[in-house]
Protein backbone atom coordinates (compact mmCIF):
# COMPACT_ATOMS: atom_id res chain seq x y z
CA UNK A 1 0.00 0.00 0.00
CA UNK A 2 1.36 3.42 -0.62
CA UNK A 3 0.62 5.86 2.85
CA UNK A 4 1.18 9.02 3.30
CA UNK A 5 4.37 10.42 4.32
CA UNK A 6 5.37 10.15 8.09
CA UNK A 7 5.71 14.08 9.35
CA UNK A 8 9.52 14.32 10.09
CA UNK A 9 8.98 18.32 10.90
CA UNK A 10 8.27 19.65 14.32
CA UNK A 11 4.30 20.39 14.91
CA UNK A 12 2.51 21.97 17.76
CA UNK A 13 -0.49 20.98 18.12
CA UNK A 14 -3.37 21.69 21.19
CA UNK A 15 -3.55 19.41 23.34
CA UNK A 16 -3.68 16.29 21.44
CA UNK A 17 -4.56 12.99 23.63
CA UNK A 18 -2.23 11.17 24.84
CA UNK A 19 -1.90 7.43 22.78
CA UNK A 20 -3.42 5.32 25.15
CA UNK A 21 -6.88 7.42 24.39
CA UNK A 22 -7.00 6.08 20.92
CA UNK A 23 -6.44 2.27 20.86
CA UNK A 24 -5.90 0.42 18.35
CA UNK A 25 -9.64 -0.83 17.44
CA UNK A 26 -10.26 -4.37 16.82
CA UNK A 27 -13.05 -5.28 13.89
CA UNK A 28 -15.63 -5.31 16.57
CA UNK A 29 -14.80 -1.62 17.93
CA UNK A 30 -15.75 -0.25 14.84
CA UNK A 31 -18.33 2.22 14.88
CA UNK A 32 -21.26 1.55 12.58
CA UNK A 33 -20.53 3.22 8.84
CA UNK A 34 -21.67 6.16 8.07
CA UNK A 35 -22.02 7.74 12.01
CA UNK A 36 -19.16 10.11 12.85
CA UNK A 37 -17.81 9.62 16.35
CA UNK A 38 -17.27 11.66 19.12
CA UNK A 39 -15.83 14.95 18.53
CA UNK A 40 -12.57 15.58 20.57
CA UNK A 41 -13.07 19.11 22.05
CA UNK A 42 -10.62 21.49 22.43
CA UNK A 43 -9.45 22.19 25.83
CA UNK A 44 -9.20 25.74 24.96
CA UNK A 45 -12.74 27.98 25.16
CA UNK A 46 -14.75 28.47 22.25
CA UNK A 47 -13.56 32.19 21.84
CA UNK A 48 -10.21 31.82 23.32
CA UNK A 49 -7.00 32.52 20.96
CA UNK A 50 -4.78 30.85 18.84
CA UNK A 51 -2.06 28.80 20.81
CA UNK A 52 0.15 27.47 18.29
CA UNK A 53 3.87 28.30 18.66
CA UNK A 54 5.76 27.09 15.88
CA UNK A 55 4.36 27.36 12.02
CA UNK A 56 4.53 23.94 10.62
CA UNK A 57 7.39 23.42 7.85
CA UNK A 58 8.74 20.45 5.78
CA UNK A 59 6.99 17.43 5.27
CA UNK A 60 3.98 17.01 2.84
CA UNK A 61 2.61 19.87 3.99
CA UNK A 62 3.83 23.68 2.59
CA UNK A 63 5.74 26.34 4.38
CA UNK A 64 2.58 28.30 4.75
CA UNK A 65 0.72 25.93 6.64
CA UNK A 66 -0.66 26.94 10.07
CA UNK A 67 -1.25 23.54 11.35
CA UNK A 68 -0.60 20.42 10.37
CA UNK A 69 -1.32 16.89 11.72
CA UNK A 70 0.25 13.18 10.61
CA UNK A 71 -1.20 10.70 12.55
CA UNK A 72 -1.17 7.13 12.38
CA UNK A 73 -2.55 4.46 14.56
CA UNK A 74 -1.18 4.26 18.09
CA UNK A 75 1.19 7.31 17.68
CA UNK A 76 -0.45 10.25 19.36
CA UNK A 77 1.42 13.03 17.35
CA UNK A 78 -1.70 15.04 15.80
CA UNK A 79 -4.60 13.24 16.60
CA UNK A 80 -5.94 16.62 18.62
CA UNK A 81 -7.22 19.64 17.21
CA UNK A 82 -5.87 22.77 16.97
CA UNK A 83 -7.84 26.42 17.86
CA UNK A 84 -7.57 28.90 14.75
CA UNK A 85 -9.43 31.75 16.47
CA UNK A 86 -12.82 33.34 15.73
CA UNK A 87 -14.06 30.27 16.84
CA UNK A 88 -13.01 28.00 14.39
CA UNK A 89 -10.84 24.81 15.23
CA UNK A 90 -9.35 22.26 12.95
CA UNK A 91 -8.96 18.50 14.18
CA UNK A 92 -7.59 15.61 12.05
CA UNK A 93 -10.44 13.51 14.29
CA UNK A 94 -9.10 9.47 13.61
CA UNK A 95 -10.99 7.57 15.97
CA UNK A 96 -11.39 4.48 14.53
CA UNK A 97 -8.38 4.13 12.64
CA UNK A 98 -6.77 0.58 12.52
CA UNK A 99 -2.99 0.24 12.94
CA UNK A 100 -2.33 0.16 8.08
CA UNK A 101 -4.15 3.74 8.43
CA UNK A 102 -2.28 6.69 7.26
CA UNK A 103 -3.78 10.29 7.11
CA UNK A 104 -2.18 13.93 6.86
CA UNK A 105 -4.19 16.95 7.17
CA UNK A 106 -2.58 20.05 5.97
CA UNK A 107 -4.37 23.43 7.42
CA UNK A 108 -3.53 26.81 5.40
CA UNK A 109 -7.04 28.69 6.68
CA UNK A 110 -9.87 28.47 8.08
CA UNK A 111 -11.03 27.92 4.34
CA UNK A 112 -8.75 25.74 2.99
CA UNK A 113 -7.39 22.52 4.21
CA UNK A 114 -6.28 19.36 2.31
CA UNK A 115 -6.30 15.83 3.37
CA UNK A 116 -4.36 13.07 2.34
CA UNK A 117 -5.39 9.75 3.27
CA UNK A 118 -4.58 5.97 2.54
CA UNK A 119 -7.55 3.42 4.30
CA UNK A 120 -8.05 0.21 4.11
CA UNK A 121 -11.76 -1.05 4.42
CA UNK A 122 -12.36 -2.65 7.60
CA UNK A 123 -16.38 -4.08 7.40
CA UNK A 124 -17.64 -0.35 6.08
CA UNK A 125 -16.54 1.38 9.44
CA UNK A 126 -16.43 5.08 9.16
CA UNK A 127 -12.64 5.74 10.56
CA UNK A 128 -11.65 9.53 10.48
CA UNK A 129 -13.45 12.49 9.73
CA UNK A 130 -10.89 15.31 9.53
CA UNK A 131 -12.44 18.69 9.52
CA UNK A 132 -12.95 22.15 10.50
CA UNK A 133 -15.39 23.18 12.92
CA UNK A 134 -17.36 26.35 13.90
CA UNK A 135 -18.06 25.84 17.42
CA UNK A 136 -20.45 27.63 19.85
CA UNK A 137 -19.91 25.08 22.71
CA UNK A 138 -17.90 26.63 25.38
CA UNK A 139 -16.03 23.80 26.45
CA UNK A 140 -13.82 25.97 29.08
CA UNK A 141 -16.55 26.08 31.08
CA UNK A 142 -17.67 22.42 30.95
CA UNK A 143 -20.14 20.19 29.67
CA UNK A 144 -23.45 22.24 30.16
CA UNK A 145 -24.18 22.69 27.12
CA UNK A 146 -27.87 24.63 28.35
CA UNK A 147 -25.90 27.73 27.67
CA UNK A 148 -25.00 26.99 24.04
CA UNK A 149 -27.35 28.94 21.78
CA UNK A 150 -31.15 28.57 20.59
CA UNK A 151 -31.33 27.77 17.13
CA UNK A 152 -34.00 30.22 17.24
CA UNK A 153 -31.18 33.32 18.32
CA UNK A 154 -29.94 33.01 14.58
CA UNK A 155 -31.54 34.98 12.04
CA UNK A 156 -29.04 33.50 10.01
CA UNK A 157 -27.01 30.59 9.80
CA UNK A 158 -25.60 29.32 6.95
CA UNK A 159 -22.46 28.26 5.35
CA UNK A 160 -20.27 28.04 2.15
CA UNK A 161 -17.78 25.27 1.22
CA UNK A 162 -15.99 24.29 -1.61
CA UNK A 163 -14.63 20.80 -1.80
CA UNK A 164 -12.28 19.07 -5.07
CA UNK A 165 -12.56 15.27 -4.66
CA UNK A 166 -10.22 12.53 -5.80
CA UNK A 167 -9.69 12.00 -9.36
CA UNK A 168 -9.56 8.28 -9.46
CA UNK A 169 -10.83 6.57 -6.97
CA UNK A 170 -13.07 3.45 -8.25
CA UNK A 171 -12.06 1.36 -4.76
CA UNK A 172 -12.46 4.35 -3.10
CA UNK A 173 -15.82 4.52 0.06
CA UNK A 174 -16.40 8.21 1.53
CA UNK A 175 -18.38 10.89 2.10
CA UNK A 176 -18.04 14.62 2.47
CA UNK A 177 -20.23 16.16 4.81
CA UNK A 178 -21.17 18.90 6.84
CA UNK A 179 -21.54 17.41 10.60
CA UNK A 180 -23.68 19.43 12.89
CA UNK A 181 -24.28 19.16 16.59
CA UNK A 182 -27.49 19.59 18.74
CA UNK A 183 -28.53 19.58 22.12
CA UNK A 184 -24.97 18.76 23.02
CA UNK A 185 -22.05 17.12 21.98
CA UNK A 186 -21.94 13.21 22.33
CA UNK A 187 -23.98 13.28 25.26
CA UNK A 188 -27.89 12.30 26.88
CA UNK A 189 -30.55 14.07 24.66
CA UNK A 190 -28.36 15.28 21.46
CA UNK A 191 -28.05 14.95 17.53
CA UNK A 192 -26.00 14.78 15.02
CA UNK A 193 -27.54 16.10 12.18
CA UNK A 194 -25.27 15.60 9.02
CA UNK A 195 -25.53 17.18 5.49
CA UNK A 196 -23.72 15.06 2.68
CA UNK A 197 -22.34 16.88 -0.57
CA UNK A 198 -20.93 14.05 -2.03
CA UNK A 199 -21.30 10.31 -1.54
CA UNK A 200 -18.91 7.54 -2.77
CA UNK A 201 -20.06 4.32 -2.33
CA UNK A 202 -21.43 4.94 1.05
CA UNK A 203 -24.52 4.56 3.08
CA UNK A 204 -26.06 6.28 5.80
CA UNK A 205 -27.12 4.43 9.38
CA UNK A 206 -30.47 4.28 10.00
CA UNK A 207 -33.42 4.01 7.80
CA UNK A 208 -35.09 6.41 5.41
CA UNK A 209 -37.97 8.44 6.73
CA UNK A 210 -38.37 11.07 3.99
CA UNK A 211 -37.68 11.26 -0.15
CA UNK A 212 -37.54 14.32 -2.36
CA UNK A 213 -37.03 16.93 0.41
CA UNK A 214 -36.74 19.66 -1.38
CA UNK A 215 -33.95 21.75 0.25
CA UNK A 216 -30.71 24.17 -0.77
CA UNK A 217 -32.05 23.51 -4.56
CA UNK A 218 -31.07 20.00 -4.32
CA UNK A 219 -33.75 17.13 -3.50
CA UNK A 220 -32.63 14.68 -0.29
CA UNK A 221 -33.32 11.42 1.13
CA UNK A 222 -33.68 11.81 4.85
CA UNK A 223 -31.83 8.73 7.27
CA UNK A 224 -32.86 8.62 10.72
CA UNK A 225 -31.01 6.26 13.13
CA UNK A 226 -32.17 6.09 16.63
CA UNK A 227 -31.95 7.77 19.19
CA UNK A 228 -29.78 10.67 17.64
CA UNK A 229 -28.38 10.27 14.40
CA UNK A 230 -30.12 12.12 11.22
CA UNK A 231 -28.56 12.40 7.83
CA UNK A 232 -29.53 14.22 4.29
CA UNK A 233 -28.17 12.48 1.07
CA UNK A 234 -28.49 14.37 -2.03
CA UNK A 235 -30.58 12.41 -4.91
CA UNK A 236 -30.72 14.54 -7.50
CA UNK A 237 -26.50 14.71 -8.27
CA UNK A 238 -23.75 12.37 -6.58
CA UNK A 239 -21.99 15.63 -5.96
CA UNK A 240 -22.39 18.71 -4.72
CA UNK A 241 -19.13 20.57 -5.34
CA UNK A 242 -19.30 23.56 -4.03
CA UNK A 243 -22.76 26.03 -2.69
CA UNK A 244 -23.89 27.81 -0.03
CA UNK A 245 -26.43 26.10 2.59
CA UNK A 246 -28.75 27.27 4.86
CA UNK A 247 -28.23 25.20 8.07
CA UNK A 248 -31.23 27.09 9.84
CA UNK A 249 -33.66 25.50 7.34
CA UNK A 250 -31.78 22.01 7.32
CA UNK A 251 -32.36 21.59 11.11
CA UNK A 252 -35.68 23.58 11.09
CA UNK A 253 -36.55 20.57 8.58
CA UNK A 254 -35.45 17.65 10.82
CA UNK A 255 -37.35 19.74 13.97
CA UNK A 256 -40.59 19.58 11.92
CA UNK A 257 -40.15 15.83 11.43
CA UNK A 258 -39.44 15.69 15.10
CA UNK A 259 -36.37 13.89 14.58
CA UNK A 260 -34.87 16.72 16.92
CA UNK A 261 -36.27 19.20 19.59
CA UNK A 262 -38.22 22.19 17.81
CA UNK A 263 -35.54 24.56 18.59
CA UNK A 264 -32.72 23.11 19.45
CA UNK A 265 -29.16 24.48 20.73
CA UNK A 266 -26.59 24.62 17.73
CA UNK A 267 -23.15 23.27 19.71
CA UNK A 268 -20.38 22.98 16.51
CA UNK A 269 -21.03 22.88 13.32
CA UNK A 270 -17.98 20.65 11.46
CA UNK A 271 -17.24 20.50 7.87
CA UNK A 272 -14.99 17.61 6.33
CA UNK A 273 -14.42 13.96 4.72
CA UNK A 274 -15.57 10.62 6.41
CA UNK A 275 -13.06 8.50 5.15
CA UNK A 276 -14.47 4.05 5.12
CA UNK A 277 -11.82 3.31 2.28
CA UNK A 278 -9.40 4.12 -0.24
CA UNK A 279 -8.43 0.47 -1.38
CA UNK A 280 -5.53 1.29 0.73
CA UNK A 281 -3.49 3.69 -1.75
CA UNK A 282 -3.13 7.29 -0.98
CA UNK A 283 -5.68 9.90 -1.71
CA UNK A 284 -5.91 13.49 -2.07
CA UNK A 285 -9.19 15.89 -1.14
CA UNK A 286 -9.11 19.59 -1.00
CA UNK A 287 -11.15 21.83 0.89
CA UNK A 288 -11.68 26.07 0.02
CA UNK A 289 -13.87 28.90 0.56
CA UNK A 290 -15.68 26.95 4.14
CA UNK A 291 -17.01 29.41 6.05
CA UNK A 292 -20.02 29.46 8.61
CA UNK A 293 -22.13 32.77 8.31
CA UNK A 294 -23.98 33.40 12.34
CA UNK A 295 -25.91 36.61 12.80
């Protein structure tokens, strides 16, 4: 298999976990396909600033990168996220990776961030999902999330993302995907509400509870997997390269089929690839122009 290079340059990166809080999973660890895991939070606050103290150089990654991660199984080194400021943190997020897996995440913006990634299928598990998140959780002070905000205090929320997909991939299983948090954040009473733009090969948990929602000019299939896991797949087009979404009327959506609360707190909102397989050779995505509009 070719993998991605092994970072030889000197990365900082906030406080990543240490390795023994990302075992090596065994076939019957793996999370169901399609679901993305557990975000690791920052330790920093939602608002609080950039911490980085070295600018990532060498490597895959270019001299102009402002965070980079190269993780593999068992090795700690940038499996953590990193805080970017105005809310926005990047995290390479592998936590179901086997021991072949081999991922690099490259961050130049809040924008624009490339992934490289070699996976080998293990059973259709869903086993990284690097992206960059908007979040509104303030996870300095804890795990209440009661004090992250009403959907309802947005008169707008939206976002734009741009996304370039591998070229050649025909044994390739993924899906990009916006990945937004309710209620909380992997805890009693939340859900994950994802948004797919493009789907290779993949399939949603759950079961379908809605066709030909007509939403963000596109027309979706709505998964719902109990007790907490909702999804919207595109039918009309495989892929959905680039746009502009509103969020408010995604979630509003799901809240009428009371597959959430009817106004629900917004905790991150995450943007980024769900990588199940890539026939184990190296693979190259490329994310521009994400941003999360909040007024």
């Amino acid at each position: 298999m070719t993998s991605a290079p092994t970072a030889t340059a000197t990365v900082t990166v906030t406080a990543p976990p240490s390795a023994s809080d990302t075992p090596t999973p065994t076939p019957s660890d793996s999370p169901p396909a399609s679901v993305t895991s557990s975000p690791t939070p920052s330790t920093a606050s939602a608002t609080s600033a950039p911490t980085r103290t070295t600018t990532p150089t060498g490597g895959p990654c270019a001299a102009n990168a402002i965070a980079a991660f190269f993780p593999t199984a068992g090795n700690a080194t940038g499996q953590g996220s990193e805080d970017l400021g105005n809310n926005y943190n990047a995290s390479a997020e592998e936590w179901g990776i086997y021991p072949e897996y081999r991922q690099t995440m490259c961050v130049y913006s809040t924008s624009h961030w490339t992934v490289d990634a070699a996976v080998t299928n293990h059973g259709g598990a869903v086993q990284a999902y690097p992206s960059m998140r908007k979040i509104y959780h303030d996870w300095g002070a804890g795990s209440d999330f009661s004090k992250d905000p009403k959907l309802s205090s947005f008169t707008q929320l939206q976002s734009t993302f741009a996304q370039t997909d591998p070229a050649d991939c025909s044994s390739c299983i993924y899906d990009d995907a916006f990945d937004i948090w309710l209620n909380g954040i992997s805890s009693s009473g939340d859900t994950e509400l994802m948004i797919w733009t493009h789907n290779e090969g993949q399939a949603p948990a759950g079961s379908k509870v809605a066709s030909d929602v007509s939403l963000a000019g596109h027309t979706w299939d709505v998964y719902y997997a109990r007790p907490d896991y909702v999804a919207y797949v595109p039918t009309d087009v495989n892929d959905i390269s680039q746009g502009t979404f509103d969020l408010k009327a995604f979630i509003n959506d799901a809240a009428g089929r009371k597959l959430t609360t009817a106004d629900p707190t917004v905790g991150q909102v995450s943007y980024g690839v769900e990588t199940v397989s890539t026939g184990g050779v190296s693979r190259h995505w490329d994310f521009s122009n994400f941003s999360v509009v909040d007024k």
